[in-house]
Protein backbone atom coordinates (compact mmCIF):
# COMPACT_ATOMS: atom_id res chain seq x y z
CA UNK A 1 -144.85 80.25 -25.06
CA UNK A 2 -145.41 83.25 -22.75
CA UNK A 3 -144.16 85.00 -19.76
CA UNK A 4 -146.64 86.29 -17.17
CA UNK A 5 -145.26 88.57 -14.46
CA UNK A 6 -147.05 89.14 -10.96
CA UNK A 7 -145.77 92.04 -8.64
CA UNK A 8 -147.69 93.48 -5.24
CA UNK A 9 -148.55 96.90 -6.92
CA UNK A 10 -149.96 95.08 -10.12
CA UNK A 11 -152.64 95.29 -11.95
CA UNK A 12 -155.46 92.07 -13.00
CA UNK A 13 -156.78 93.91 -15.29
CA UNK A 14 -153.64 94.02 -17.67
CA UNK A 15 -152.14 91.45 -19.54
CA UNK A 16 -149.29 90.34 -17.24
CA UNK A 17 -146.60 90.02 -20.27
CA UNK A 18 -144.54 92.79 -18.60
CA UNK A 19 -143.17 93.91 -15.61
CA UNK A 20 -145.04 97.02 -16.38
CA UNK A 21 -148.59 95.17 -16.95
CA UNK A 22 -148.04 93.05 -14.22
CA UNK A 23 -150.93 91.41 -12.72
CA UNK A 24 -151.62 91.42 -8.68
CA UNK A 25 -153.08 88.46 -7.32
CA UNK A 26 -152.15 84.79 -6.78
CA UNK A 27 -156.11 84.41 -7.74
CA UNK A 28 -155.53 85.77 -11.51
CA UNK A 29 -152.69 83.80 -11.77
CA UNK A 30 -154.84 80.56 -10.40
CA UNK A 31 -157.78 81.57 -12.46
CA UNK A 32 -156.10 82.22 -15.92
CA UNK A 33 -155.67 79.31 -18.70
CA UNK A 34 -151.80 78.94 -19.51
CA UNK A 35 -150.25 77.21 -22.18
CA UNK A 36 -147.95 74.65 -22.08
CA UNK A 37 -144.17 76.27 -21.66
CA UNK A 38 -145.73 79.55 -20.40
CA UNK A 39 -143.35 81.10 -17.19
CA UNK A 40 -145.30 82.86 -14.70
CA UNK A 41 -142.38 85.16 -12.26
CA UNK A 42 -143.53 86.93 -9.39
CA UNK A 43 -141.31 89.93 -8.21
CA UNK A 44 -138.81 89.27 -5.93
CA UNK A 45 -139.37 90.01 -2.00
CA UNK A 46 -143.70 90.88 -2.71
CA UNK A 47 -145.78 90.05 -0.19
CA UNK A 48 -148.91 88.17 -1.50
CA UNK A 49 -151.49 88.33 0.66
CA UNK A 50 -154.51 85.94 0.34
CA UNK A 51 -158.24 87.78 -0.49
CA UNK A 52 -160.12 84.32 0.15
CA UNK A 53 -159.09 81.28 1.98
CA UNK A 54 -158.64 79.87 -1.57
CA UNK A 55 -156.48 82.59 -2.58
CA UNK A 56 -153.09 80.66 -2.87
CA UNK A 57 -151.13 79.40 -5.82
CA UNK A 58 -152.28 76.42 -7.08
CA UNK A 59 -150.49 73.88 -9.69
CA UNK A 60 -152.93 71.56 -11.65
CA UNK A 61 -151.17 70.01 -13.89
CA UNK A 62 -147.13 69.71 -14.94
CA UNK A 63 -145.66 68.71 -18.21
CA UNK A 64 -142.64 69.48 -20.57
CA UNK A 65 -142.93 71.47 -23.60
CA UNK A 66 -142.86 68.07 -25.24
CA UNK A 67 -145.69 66.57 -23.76
């Protein structure tokens, strides 16, 4: 299990396991392959602003750890 962090001033190019090497858009977070149990947090009071009309979070699937 991982934790991704997203923040307005971020970076996609990082690895998003820090608050430091955030990443910056809803799209990387929509476009990367997560594991079950992995926590995505985005930074408290950012403003997200959409790049394409598709740009917006997007849950696929859900699940437990378990399953």
């Amino acid at each position: 299990m991982a934790t991704y962090y997203v923040k307005p001033t971020g970076n996609n190019n990082a690895n998003g396991l820090s608050h430091a090497t955030a990443w910056q858009s809803l799209n990387k977070v929509n476009t990367f392959i997560f594991a079950t149990g992995d926590k995505v947090y985005f930074e408290c009071d950012g403003t997200y602003q959409a790049t394409a009309s598709d740009d917006r979070l997007t849950v696929s699937w859900a699940g437990t750890v378990s399953n």
